[in-house]
Protein backbone atom coordinates (compact mmCIF):
# COMPACT_ATOMS: atom_id res chain seq x y z
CA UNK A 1 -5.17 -24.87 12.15
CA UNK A 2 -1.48 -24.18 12.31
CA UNK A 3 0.15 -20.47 11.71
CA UNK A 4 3.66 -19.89 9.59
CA UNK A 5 5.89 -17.44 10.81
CA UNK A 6 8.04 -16.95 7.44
CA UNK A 7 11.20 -14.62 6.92
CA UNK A 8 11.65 -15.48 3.21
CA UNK A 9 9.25 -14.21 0.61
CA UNK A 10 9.82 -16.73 -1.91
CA UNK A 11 8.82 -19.43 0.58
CA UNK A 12 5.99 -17.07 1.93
CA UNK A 13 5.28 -16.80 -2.12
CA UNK A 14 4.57 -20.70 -2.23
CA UNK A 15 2.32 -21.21 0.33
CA UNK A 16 -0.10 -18.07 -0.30
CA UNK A 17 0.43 -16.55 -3.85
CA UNK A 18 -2.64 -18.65 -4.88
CA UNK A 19 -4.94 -17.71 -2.49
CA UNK A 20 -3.82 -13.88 -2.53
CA UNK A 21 -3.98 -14.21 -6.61
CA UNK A 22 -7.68 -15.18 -5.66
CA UNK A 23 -8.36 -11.66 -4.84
CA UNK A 24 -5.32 -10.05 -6.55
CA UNK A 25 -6.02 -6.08 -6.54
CA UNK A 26 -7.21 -6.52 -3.04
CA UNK A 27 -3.77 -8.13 -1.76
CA UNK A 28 -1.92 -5.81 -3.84
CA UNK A 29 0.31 -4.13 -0.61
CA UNK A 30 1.13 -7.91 -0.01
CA UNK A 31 2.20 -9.57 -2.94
CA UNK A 32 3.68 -6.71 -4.25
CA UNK A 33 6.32 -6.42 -1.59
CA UNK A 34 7.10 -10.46 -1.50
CA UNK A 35 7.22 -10.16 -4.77
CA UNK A 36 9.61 -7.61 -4.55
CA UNK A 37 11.82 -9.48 -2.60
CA UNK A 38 11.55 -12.87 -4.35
CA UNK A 39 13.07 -11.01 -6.95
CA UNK A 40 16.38 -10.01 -4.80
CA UNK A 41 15.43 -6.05 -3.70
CA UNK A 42 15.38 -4.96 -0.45
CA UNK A 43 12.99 -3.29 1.68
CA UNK A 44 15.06 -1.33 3.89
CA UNK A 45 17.27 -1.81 7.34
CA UNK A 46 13.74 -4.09 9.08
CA UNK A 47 13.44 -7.26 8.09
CA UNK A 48 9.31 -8.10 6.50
CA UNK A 49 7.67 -11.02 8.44
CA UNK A 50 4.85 -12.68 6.75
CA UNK A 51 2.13 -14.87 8.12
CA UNK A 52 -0.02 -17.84 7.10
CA UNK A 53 -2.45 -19.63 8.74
CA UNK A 54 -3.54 -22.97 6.91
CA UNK A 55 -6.56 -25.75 7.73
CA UNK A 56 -5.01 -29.16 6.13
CA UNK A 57 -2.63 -27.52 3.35
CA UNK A 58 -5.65 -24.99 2.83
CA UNK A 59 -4.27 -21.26 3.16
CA UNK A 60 -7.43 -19.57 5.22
CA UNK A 61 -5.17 -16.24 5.44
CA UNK A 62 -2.10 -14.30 5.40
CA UNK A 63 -0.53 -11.47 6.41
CA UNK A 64 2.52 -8.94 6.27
CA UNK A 65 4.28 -6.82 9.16
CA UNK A 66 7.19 -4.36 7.77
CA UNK A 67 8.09 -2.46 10.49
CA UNK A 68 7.19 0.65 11.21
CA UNK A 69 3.94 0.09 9.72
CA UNK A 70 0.90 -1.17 10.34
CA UNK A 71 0.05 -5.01 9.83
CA UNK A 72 -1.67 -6.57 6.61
CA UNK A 73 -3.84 -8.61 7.16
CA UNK A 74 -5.58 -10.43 3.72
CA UNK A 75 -9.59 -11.73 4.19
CA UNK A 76 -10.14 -15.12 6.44
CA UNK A 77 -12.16 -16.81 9.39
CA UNK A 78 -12.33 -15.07 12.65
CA UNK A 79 -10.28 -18.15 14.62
CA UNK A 80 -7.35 -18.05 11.61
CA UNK A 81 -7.34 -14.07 12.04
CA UNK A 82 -7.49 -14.36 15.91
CA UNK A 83 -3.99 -16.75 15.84
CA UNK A 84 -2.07 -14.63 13.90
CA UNK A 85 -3.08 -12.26 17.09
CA UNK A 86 -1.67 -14.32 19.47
CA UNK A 87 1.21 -15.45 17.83
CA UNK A 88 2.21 -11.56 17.63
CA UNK A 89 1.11 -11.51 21.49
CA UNK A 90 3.31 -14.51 22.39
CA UNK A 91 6.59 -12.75 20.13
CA UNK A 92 6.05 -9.45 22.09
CA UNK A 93 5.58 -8.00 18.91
CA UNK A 94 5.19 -4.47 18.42
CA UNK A 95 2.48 -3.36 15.99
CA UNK A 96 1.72 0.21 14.77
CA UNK A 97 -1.72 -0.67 13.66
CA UNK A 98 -3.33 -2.87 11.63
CA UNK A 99 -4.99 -2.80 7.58
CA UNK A 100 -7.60 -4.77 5.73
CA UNK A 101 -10.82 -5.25 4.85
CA UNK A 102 -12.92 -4.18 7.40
CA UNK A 103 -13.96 -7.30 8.52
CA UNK A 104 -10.18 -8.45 9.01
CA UNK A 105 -9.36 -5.23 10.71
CA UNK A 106 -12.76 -5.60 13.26
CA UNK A 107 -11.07 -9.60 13.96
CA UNK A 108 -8.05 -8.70 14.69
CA UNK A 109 -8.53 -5.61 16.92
CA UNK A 110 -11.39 -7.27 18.83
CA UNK A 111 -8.57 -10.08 19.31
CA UNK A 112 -5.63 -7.76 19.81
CA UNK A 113 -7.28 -5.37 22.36
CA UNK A 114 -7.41 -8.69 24.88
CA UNK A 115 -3.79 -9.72 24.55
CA UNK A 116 -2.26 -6.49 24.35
CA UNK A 117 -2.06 -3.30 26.59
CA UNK A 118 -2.40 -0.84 23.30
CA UNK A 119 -4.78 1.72 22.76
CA UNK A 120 -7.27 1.37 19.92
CA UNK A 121 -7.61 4.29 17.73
CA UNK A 122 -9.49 4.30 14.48
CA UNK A 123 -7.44 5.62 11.30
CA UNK A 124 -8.39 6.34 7.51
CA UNK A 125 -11.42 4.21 5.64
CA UNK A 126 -9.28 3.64 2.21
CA UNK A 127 -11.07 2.17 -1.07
CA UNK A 128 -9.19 0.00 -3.65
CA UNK A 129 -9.78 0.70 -7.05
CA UNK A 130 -8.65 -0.81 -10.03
CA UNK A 131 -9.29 0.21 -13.83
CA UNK A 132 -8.39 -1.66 -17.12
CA UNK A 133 -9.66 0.95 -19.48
CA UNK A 134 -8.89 4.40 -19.31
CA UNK A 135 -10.91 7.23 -20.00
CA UNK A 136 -8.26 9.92 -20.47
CA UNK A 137 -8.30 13.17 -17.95
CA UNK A 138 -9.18 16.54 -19.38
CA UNK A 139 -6.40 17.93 -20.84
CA UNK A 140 -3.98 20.79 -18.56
CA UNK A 141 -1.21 22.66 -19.71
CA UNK A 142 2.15 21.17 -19.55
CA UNK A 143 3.69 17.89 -19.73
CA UNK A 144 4.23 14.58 -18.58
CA UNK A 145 7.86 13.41 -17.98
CA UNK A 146 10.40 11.12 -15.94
CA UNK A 147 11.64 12.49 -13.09
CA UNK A 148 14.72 13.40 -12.74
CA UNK A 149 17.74 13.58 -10.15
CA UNK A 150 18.43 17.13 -10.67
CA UNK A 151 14.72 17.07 -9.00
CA UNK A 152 15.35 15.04 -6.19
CA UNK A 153 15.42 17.47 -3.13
CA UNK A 154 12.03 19.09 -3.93
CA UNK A 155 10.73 15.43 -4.97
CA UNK A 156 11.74 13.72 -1.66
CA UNK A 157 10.47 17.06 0.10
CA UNK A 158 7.18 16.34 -1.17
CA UNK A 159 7.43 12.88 -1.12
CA UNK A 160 7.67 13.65 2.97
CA UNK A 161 4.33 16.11 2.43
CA UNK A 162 2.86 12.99 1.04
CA UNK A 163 3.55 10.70 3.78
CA UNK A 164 2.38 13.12 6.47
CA UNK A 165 -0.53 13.64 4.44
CA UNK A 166 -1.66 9.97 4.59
CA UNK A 167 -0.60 9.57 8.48
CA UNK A 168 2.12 7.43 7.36
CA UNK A 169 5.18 7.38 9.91
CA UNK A 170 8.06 9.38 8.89
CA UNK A 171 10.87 7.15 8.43
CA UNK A 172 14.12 9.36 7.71
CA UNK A 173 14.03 6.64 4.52
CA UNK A 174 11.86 9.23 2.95
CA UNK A 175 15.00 11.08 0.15
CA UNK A 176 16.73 7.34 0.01
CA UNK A 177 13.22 6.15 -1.35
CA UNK A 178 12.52 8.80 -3.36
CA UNK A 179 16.15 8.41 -4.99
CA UNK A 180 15.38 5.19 -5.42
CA UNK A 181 11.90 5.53 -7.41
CA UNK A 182 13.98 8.00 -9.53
CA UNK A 183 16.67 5.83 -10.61
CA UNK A 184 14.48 2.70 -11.26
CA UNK A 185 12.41 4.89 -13.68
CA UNK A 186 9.27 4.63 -11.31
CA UNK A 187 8.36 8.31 -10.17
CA UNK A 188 7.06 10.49 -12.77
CA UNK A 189 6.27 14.56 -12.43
CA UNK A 190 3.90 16.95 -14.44
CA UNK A 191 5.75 20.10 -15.42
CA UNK A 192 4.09 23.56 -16.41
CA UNK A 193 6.76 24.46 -16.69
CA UNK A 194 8.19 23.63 -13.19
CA UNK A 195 7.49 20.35 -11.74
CA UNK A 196 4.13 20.96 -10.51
CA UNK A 197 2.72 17.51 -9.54
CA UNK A 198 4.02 13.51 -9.15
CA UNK A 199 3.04 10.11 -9.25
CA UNK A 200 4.68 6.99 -9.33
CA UNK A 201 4.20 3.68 -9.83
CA UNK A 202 5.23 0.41 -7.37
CA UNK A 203 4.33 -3.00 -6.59
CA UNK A 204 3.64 -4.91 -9.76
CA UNK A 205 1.98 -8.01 -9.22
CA UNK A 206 1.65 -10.65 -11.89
CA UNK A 207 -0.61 -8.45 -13.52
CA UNK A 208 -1.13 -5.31 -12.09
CA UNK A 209 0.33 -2.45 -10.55
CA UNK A 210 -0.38 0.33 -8.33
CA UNK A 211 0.27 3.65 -8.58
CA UNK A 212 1.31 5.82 -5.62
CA UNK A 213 2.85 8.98 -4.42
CA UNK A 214 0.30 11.37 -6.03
CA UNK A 215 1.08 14.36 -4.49
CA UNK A 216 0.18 18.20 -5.19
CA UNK A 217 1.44 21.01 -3.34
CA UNK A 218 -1.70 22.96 -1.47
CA UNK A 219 -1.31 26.01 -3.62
CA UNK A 220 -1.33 24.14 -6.97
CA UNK A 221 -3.76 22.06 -6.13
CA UNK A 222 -7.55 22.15 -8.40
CA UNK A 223 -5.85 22.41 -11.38
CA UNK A 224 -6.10 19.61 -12.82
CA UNK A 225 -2.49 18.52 -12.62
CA UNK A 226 -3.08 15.76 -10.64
CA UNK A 227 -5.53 14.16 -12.43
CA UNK A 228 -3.07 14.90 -15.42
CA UNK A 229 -0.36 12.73 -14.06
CA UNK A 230 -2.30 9.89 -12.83
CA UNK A 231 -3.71 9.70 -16.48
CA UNK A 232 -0.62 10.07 -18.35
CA UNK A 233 0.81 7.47 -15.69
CA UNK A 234 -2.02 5.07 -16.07
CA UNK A 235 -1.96 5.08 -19.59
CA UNK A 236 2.00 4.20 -19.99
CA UNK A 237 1.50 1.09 -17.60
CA UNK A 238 -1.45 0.12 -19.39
CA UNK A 239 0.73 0.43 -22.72
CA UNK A 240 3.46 -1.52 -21.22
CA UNK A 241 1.23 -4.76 -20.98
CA UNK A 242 -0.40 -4.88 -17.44
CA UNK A 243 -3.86 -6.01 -17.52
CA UNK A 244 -5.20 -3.33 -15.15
CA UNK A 245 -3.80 -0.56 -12.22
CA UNK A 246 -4.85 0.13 -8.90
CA UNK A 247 -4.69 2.58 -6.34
CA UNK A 248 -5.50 3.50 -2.73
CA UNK A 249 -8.27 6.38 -2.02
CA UNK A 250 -8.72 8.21 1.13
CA UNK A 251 -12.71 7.69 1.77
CA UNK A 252 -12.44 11.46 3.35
CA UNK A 253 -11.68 12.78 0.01
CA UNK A 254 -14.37 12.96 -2.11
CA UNK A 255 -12.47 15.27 -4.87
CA UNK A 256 -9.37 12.66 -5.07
CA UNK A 257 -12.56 9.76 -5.31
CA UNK A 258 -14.38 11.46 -8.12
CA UNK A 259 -11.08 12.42 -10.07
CA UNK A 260 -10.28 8.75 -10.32
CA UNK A 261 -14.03 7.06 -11.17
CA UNK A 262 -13.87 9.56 -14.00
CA UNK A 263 -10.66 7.95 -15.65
CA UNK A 264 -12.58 4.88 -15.22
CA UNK A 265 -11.49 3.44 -12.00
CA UNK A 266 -13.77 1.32 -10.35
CA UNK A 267 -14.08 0.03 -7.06
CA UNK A 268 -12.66 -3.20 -5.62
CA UNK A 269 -12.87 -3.44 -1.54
CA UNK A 270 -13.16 -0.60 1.44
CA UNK A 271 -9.75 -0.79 3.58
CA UNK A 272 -9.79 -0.18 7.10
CA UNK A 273 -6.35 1.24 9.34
CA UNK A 274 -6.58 1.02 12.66
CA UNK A 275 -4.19 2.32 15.52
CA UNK A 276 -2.68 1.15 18.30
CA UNK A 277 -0.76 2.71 21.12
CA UNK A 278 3.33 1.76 21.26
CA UNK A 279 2.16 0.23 24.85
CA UNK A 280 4.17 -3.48 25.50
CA UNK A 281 2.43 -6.26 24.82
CA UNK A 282 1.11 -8.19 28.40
CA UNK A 283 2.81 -11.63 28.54
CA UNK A 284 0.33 -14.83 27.35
């Protein structure tokens, strides 16, 4: 086995877009961000460093790290997971956590927790879902529309909510990215008659693409908006010629998981996050 440490997603692209296309929805956080920026975009101030670990020319699997977050990590073999482990170790890199299949999250820790000083600590159980036909959400009052930039400090305000609410780190990025999902036409709000709800859409893989920052505030939440937005947003990407969306699900939320089986989501893979302490990493 060898491991690939690669800083250009276009090369990163040609070594593992076939095996993550093997399992597209699953790799979705992956090759939607190298495909991002095969295309030219950026992803911020941090460069992304991508990993692959191959057996002969054979990709066994492959992984992201975007700092400040957490590591992803596709499926593979224990010993291919386990390298990509010590060739963070060996870089003194510094890792916020990890994500994955469960599996590829147990691998790594278990391999992690002996070359590093970190503390484990266990974070959300997420579920992957993926629908090609939608079943439409009951119909609310008010409407569906593009947001706008006359919206954009109580969008990026709850766009912060959002990230808090997921136990995502808080950047300072948080208004810059919400500008940006604005002015590329990607974030969406519900209105009755104020904005009430959003969702947006990122990612799109070569034929998918996820939607994400679905955020309510607390006191308008069980209304239905929600589910309103998701619906009207599904529907327009399905219009626009992608084969099917996905979308995360926190596995603690059996309200958010219910609202999207019933629009005909279905279930692709569990995702494990898991923790670890900003401790240094012990030399090899």
């Amino acid at each position: 086995m060898e491991i690939a440490e690669i800083h250009n997603a276009a090369e990163f692209l040609k070594k593992a877009e076939g095996f993550l296309m093997e399992h597209e929805a699953e790799n979705n956080l992956v090759l939607g961000q190298a495909m991002r920026l095969a295309r030219g975009e950026t992803a911020g101030t941090v460069a992304v460093i991508f990993y692959v670990v191959e057996d002969e020319g054979r990709v066994l699997v492959a992984g992201m790290h975007n700092q400040p977050y957490r590591l992803v990590l596709s499926r593979g073999p224990g010993p291919a997971i386990a390298m990509i482990a010590d060739w963070a170790a060996r870089k003194k890199a510094e890792l916020a956590g990890v994500i994955g299949i469960p599996e590829s999250v147990t691998m790594f820790t278990r391999a992690w927790s002996k070359l590093s000083r970190d503390k484990i600590k266990g974070g959300h159980r997420l579920r992957i879902y993926q629908l090609e036909q939608l079943r439409p959400a009951a119909a609310v009052s008010g409407k569906f529309e593009p947001a706008s930039m006359s919206e954009l400090d109580l969008l990026a305000r709850w766009y912060t909510d959002f990230t808090r609410d997921v136990d995502q780190p808080i950047t300072g990025a948080e208004r810059t990215m919400s500008e940006r999902a604005i002015r590329e036409g990607r974030l969406f709000v519900w209105k009755d008659p104020q904005p009430v709800s959003m969702a947006a859409w990122a990612g799109p893989t070569q034929r998918g693409v996820r939607v994400n920052m679905v955020y309510t505030p607390p006191e308008l939440r069980r209304r239905g908006y929600a589910s309103a937005a998701v619906s009207a947003l599904t529907k327009k990407l399905l219009d626009s010629g992608r084969k099917f969306v996905f979308l995360f699900t926190d596995l603690s939320n059996p309200t958010s998981n219910k609202m999207y089986q019933k629009m005909g989501y279905e279930a692709v893979c569990d995702i494990n996050e898991v923790d670890f302490s900003r401790g240094g990493v012990s030399p090899p």
